[in-house]
Protein backbone atom coordinates (compact mmCIF):
# COMPACT_ATOMS: atom_id res chain seq x y z
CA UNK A 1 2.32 -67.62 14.76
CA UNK A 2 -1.05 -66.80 14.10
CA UNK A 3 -2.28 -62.52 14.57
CA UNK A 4 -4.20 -61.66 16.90
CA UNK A 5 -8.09 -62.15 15.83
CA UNK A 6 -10.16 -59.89 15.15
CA UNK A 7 -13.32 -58.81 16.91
CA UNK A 8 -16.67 -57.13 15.67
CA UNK A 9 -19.29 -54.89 17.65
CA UNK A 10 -22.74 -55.52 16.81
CA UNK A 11 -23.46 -53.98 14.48
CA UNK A 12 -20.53 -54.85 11.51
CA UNK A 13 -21.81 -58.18 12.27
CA UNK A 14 -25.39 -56.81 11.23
CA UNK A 15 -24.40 -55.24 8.42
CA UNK A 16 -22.38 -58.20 7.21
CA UNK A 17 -25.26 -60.67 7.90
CA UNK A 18 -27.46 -58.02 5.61
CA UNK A 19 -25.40 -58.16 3.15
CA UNK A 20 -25.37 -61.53 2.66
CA UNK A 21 -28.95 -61.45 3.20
CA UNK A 22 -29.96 -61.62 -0.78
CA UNK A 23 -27.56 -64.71 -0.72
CA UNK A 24 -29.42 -66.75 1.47
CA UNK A 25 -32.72 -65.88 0.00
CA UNK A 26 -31.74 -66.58 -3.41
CA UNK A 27 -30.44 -69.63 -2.12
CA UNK A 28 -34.02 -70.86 -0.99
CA UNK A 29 -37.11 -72.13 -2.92
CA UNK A 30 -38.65 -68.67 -3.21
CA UNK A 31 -35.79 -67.07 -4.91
CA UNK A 32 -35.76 -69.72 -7.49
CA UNK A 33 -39.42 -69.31 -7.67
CA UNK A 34 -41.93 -67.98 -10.81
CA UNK A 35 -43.29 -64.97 -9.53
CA UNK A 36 -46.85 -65.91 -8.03
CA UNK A 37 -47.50 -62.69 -5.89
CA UNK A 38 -48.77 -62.21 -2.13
CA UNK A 39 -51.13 -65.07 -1.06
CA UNK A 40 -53.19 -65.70 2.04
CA UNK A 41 -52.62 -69.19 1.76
CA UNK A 42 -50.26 -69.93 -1.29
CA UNK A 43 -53.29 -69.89 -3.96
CA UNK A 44 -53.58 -66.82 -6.24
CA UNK A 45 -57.24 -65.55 -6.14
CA UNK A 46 -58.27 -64.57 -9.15
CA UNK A 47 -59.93 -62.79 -11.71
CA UNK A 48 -59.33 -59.45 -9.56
CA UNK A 49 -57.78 -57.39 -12.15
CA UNK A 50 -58.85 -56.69 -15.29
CA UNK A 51 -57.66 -54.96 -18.35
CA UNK A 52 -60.04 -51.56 -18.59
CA UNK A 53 -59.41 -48.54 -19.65
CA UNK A 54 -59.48 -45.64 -16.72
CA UNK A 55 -59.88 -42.13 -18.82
CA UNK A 56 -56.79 -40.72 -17.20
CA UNK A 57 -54.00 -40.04 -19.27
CA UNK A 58 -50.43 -41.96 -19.15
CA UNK A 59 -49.14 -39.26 -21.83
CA UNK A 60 -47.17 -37.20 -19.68
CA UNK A 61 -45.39 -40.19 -18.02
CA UNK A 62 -44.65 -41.42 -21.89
CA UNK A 63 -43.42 -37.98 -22.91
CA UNK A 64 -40.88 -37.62 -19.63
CA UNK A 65 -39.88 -41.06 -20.03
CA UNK A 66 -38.86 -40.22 -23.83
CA UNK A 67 -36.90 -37.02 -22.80
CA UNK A 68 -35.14 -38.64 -20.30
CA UNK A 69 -33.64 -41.32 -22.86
CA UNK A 70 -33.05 -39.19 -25.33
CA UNK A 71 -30.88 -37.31 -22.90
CA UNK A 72 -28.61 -40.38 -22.39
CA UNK A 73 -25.36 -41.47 -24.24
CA UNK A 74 -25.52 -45.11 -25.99
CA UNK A 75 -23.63 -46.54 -23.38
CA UNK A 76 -26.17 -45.17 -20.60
CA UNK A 77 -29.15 -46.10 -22.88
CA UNK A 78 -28.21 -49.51 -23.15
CA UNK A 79 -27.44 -49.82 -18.97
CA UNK A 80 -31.08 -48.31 -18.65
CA UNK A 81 -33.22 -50.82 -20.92
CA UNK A 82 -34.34 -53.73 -20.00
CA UNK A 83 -37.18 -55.92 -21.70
CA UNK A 84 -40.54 -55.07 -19.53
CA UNK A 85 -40.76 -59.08 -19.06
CA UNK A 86 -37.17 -58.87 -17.52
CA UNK A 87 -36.57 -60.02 -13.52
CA UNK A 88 -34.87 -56.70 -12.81
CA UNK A 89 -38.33 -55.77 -12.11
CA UNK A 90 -37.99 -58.14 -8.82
CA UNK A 91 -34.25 -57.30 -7.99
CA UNK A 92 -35.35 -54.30 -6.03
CA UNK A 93 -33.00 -53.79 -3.17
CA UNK A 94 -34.15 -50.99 -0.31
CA UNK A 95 -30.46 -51.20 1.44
CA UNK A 96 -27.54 -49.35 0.73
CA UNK A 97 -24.49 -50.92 -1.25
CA UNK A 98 -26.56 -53.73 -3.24
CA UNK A 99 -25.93 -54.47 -6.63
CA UNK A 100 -28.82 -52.44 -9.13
CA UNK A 101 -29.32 -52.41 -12.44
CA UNK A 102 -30.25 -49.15 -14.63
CA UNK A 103 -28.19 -46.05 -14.94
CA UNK A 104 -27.28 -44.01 -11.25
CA UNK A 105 -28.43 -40.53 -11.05
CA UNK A 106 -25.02 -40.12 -9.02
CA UNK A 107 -23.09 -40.55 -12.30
CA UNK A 108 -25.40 -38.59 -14.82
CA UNK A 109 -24.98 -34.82 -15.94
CA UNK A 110 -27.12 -32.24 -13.91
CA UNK A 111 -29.23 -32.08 -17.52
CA UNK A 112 -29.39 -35.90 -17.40
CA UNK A 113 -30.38 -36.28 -13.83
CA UNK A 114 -33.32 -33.21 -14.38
CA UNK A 115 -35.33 -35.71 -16.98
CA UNK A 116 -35.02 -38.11 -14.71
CA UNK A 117 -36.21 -36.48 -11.98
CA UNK A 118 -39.12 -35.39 -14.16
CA UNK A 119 -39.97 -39.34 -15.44
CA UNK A 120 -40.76 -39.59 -11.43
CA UNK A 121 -42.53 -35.89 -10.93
CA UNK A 122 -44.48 -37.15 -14.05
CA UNK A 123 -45.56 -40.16 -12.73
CA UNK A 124 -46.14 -39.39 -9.16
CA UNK A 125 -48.69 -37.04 -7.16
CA UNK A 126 -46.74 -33.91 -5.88
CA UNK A 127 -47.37 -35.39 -2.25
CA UNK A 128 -45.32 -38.79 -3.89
CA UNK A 129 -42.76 -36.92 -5.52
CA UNK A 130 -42.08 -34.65 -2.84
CA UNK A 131 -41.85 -37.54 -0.16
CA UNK A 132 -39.38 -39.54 -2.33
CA UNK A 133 -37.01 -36.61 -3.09
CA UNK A 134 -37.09 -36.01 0.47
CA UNK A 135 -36.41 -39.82 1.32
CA UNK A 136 -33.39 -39.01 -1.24
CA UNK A 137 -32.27 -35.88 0.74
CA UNK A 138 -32.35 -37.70 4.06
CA UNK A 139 -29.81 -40.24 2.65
CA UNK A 140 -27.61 -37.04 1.75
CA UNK A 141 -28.27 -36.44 5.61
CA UNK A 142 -27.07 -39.68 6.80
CA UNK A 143 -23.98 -39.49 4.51
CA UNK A 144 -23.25 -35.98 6.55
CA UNK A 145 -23.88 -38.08 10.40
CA UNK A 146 -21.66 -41.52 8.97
CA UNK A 147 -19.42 -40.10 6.53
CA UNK A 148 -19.65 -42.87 4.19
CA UNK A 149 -19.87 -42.23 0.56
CA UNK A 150 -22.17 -44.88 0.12
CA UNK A 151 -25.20 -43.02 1.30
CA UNK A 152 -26.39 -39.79 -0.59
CA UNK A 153 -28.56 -38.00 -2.26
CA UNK A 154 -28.11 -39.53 -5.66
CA UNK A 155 -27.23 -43.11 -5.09
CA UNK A 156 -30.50 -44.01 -7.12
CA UNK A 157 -30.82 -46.51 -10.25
CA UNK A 158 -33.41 -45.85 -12.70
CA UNK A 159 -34.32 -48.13 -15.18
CA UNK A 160 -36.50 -48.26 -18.31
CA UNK A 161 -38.59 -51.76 -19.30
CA UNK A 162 -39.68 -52.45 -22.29
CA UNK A 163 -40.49 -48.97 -24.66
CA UNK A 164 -42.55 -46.18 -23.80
CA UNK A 165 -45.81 -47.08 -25.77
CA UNK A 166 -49.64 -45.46 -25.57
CA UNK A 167 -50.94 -48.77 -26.03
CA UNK A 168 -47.71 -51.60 -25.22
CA UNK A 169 -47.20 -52.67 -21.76
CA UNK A 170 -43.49 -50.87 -20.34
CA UNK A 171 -42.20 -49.21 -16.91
CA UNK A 172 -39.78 -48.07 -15.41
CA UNK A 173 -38.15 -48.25 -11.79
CA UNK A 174 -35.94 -46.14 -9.45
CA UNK A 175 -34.02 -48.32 -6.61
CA UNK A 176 -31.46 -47.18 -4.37
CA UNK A 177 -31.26 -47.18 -0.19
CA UNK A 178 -34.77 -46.44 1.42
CA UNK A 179 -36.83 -45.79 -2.08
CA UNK A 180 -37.57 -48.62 -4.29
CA UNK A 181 -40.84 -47.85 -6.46
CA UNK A 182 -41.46 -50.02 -9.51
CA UNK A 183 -43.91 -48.08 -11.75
CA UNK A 184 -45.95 -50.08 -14.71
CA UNK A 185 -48.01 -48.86 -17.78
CA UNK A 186 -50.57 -50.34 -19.92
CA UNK A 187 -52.15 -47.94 -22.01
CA UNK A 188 -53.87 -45.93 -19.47
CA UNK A 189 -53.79 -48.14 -16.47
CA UNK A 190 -50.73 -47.88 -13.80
CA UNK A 191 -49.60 -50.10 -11.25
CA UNK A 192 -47.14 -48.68 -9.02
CA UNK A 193 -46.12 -52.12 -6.64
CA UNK A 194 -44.00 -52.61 -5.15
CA UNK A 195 -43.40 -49.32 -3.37
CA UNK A 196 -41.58 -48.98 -0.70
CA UNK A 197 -40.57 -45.79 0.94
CA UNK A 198 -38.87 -45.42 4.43
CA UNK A 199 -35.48 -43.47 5.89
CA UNK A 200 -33.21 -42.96 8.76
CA UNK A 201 -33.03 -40.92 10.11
CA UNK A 202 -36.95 -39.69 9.43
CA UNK A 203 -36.61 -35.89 10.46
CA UNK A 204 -32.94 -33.70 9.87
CA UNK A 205 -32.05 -32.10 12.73
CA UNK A 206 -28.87 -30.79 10.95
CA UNK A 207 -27.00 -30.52 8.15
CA UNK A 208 -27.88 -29.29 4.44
CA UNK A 209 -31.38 -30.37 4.55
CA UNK A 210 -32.27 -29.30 8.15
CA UNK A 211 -36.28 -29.45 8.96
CA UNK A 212 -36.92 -32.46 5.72
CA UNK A 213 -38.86 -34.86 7.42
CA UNK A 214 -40.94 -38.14 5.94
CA UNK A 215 -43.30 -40.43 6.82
CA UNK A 216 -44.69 -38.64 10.40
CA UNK A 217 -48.60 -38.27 8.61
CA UNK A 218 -48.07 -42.17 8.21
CA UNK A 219 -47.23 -42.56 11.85
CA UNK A 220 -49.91 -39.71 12.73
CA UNK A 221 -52.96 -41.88 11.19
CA UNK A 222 -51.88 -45.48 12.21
CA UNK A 223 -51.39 -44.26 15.64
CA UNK A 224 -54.59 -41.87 15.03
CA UNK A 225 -56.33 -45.15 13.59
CA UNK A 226 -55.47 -47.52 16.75
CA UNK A 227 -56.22 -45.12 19.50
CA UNK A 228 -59.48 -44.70 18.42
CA UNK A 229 -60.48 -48.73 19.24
CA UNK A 230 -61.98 -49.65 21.94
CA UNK A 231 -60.36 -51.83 23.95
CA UNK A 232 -62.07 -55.11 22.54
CA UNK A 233 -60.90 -54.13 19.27
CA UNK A 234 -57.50 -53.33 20.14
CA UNK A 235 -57.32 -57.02 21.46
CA UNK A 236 -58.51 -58.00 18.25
CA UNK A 237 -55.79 -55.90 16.11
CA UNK A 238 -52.86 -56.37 18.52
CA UNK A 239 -51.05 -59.73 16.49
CA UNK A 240 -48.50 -59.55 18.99
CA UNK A 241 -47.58 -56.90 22.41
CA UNK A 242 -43.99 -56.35 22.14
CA UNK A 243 -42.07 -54.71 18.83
CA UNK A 244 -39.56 -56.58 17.37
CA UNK A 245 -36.68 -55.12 15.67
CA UNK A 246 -37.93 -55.35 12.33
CA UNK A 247 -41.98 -56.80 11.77
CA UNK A 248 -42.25 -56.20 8.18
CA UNK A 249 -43.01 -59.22 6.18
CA UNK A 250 -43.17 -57.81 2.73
CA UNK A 251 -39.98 -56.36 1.56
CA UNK A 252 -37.28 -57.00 -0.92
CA UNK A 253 -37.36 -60.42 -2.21
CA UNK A 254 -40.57 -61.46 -0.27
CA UNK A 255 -42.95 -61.39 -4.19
CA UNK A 256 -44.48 -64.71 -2.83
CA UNK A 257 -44.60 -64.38 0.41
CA UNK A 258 -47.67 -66.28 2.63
CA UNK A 259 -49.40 -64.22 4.84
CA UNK A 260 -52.66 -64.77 6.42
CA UNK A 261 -55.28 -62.19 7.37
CA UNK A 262 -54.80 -61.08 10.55
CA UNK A 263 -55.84 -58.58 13.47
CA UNK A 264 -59.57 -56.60 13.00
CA UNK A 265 -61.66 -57.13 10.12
CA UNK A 266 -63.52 -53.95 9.31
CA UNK A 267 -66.93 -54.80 9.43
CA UNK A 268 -66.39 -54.49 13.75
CA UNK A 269 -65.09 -50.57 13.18
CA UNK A 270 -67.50 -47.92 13.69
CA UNK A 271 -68.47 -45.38 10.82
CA UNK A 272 -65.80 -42.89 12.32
CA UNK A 273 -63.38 -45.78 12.31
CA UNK A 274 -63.60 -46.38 9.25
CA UNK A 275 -63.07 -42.42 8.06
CA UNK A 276 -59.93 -42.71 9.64
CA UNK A 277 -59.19 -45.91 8.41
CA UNK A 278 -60.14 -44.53 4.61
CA UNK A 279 -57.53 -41.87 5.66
CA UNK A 280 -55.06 -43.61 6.56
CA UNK A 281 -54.77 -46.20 2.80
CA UNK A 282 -55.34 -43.12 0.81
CA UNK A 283 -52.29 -41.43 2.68
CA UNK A 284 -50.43 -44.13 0.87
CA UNK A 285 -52.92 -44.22 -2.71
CA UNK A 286 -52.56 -40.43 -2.88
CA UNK A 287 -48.52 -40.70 -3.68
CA UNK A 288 -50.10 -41.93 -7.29
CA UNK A 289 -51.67 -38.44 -9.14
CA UNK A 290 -55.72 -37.60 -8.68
CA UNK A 291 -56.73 -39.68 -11.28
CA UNK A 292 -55.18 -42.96 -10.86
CA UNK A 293 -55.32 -42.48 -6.97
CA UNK A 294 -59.38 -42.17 -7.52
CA UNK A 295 -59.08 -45.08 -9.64
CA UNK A 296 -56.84 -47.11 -6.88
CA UNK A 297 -59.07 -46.13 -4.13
CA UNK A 298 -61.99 -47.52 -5.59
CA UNK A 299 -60.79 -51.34 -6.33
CA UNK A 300 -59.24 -51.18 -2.36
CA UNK A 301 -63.00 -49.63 -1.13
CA UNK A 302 -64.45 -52.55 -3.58
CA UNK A 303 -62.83 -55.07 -1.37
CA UNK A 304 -63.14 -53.41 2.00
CA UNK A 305 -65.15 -56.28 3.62
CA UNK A 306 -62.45 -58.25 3.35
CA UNK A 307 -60.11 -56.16 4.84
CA UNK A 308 -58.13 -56.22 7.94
CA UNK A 309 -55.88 -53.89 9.81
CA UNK A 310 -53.51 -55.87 12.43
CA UNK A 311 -51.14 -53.73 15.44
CA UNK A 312 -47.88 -54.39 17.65
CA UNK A 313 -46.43 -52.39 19.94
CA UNK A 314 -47.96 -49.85 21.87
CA UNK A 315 -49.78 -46.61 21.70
CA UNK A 316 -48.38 -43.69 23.87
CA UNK A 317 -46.55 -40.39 21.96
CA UNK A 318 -43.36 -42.22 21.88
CA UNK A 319 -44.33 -45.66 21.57
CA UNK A 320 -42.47 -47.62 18.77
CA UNK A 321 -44.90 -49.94 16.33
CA UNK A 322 -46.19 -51.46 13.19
CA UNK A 323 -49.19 -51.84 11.24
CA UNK A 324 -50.49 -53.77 8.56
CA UNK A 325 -53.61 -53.05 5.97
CA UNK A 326 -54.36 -56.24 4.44
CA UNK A 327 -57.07 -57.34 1.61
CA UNK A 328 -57.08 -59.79 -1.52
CA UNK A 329 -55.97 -56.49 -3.78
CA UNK A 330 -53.99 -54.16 -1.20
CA UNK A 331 -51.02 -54.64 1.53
CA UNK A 332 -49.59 -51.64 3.16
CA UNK A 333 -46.57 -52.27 6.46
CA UNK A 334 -45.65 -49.45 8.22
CA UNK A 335 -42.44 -50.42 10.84
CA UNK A 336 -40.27 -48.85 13.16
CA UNK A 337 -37.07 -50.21 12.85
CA UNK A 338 -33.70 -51.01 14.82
CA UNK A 339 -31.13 -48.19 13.30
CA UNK A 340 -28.98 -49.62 11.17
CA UNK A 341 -26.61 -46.63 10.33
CA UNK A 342 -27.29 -43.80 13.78
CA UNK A 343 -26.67 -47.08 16.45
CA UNK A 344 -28.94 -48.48 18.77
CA UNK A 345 -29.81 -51.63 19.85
CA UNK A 346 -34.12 -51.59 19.74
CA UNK A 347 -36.76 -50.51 17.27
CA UNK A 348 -36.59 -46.17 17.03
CA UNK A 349 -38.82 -43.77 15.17
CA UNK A 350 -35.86 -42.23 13.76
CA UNK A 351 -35.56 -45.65 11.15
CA UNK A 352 -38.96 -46.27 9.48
CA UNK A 353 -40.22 -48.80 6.63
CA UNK A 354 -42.97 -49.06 4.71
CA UNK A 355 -44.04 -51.44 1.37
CA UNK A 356 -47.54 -51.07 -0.50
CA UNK A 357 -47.90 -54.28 -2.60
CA UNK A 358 -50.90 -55.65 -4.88
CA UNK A 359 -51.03 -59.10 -3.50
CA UNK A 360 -52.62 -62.10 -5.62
CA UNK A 361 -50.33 -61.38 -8.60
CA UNK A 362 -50.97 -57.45 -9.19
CA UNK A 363 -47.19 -56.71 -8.34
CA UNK A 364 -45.45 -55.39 -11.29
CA UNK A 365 -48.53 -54.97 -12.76
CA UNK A 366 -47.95 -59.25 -14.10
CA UNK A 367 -51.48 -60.00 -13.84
CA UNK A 368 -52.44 -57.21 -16.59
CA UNK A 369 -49.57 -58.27 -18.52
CA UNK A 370 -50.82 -61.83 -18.54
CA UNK A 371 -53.59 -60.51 -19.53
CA UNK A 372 -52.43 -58.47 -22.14
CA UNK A 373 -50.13 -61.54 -23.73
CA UNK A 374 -53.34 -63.69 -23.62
CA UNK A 375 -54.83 -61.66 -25.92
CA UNK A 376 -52.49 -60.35 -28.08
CA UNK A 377 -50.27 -63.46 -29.13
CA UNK A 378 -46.71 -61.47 -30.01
């Protein structure tokens, strides 16, 4: 006689369908795919990036990415390398419990974890750094609400690809539940796509880490950004009325993904508009330091006619909602979420997302290392 069968709430039968999730996708045409990058319409435009030096000085990222493998035992050297051609740059994974590559700060000596804490300081502004050690402590804080192991604060990868070189392309990455940021160097130039950042819950209302809270000046601008249409141009940035769920288009395993321009173009904002709209992209730009921010900043203002910035949801104090910025070199989502961890059964403030990407092959910085092979036949 057969036992009785077993039933499942709602959500184990979203996390199960998540976690089959890379699967499926690697079971389609896109996961079998050559990288290509973002697209409007499938066709890569090009000639957008160029190899050029900047004047701002990769050293310091070099130097921290030395100490920290000099710190590591063979064994944990050879987990962390990878070749900087290798597809664990596109293996990123922003959910808990995923298979990563690279050596977990969880399982490396408090000296160990320190050098790689200071590859990231290095690389990032202190607004970046701050924010993603805070999206780290907020997964200590949902390990405290769940009690599963699986969450916490150091249930990061880092990885290394190719060698730390002044003048030879190389990277590194750090991938783990709700901070995936993929970080490439060519001589003095620095691509840091795809990031994404995001947590749930967004502020701690208890626990070790009580008052940490992410991602709110994010929320503060969009919502800052939208209220100050008028009406006509709300119509024209609203995609879509009612939040879904999840609206993100861009994240894990979405390199080649097709999106069109959508919602307002800029050239219909005002001249205040487009302060806060300036605002609002370098909120994102600034989590790279001064100089490569500045540097950023100006090939996204370069390309600001083409621009668009799309809406859906609404727009009162504790209205849910995403946003898009969208141009041939830039793509920045912002999304409030369904939990996935705290319960619920519609989009919350307490779960947020958020990717930056280079579309038109930037991601990864692959376009300058195209570039790079083209003219210097290894």
């Amino acid at each position: 006689m057969l036992g009785a069968v077993p039933t499942y709430g709602y959500h184990e039968m979203v996390n199960f369908a998540r976690l089959l999730l890379p699967l499926v996708i690697a079971a389609v045409p896109q996961g079998r795919e050559p990288f290509k990058g973002v697209t409007t319409d499938g066709n890569v435009v090009p000639n957008l990036f160029r190899l050029a030096k900047t004047g701002v000085s990769t050293a310091p990222v070099k130097q921290a990415a030395d100490a920290f493998l000099a710190s590591l035992t063979p064994e944990q050297r050879n987990a962390t390398l990878y070749r900087v051609e290798d597809e664990e740059w596109r293996t990123w994974d922003n959910r808990t419990g995923m298979a990563r590559g690279g050596v977990s700060l969880h399982d490396l000596s408090p000296e160990q974890r320190t050098r790689a804490l200071e590859l990231i300081e290095k690389s990032l502004s202190a607004k970046g750094f701050k924010q993603s050690r805070d999206i780290m402590r907020l997964d200590e804080t949902l390990k405290e609400l769940t009690g599963r192991p699986n969450y916490g604060e150091w249930r990061y990868r880092v990885s290394i690809l190719g060698t730390p070189s002044a003048t030879e392309p190389w990277g590194w990455q750090v991938d783990g539940h709700h901070l995936n940021v993929n970080y490439f160097v060519l001589g003095d130039q620095v691509v840091m796509t795809p990031a994404f950042m995001g947590s749930e819950p967004t502020i701690a209302e208890t626990g070790k880490y009580k008052g940490t809270a992410v991602l709110q000046e994010e929320l503060n601008l969009g919502l800052k950004l939208m209220r100050s249409l008028a009406p006509e141009q709300q119509g024209l940035a609203r995609i879509k009325g009612e939040k879904g769920l999840t609206d993100n288009v861009a994240e894990a395993y979405r390199d080649n993904v097709v999106l069109a321009y959508a919602g307002l173009p800029v050239g219909k904002m005002s001249p205040a508009q487009l302060q806060i709209f300036r605002e609002l992209i370098r909120e994102y730009i600034d989590n790279l330091p001064a100089g490569h921010a500045k540097v950023r900043m100006a090939d996204v203002e370069a390309h600001l006619a083409k621009t668009h910035f799309a809406w859906i949801g609404g727009t009162s104090d504790d209205s849910v909602f995403y946003y898009r910025v969208h141009s041939p070199v830039i793509l920045i989502e912002y999304d409030h979420q369904r939990p996935a961890a705290l319960g619920g059964n519609t989009a919350s403030r307490n779960h947020v997302h958020t990717v930056v990407r280079t579309p038109n092959g930037g991601d990864y910085g692959k376009d300058l290392l195209r570039q790079h092979h083209e003219q210097h036949r290894h």
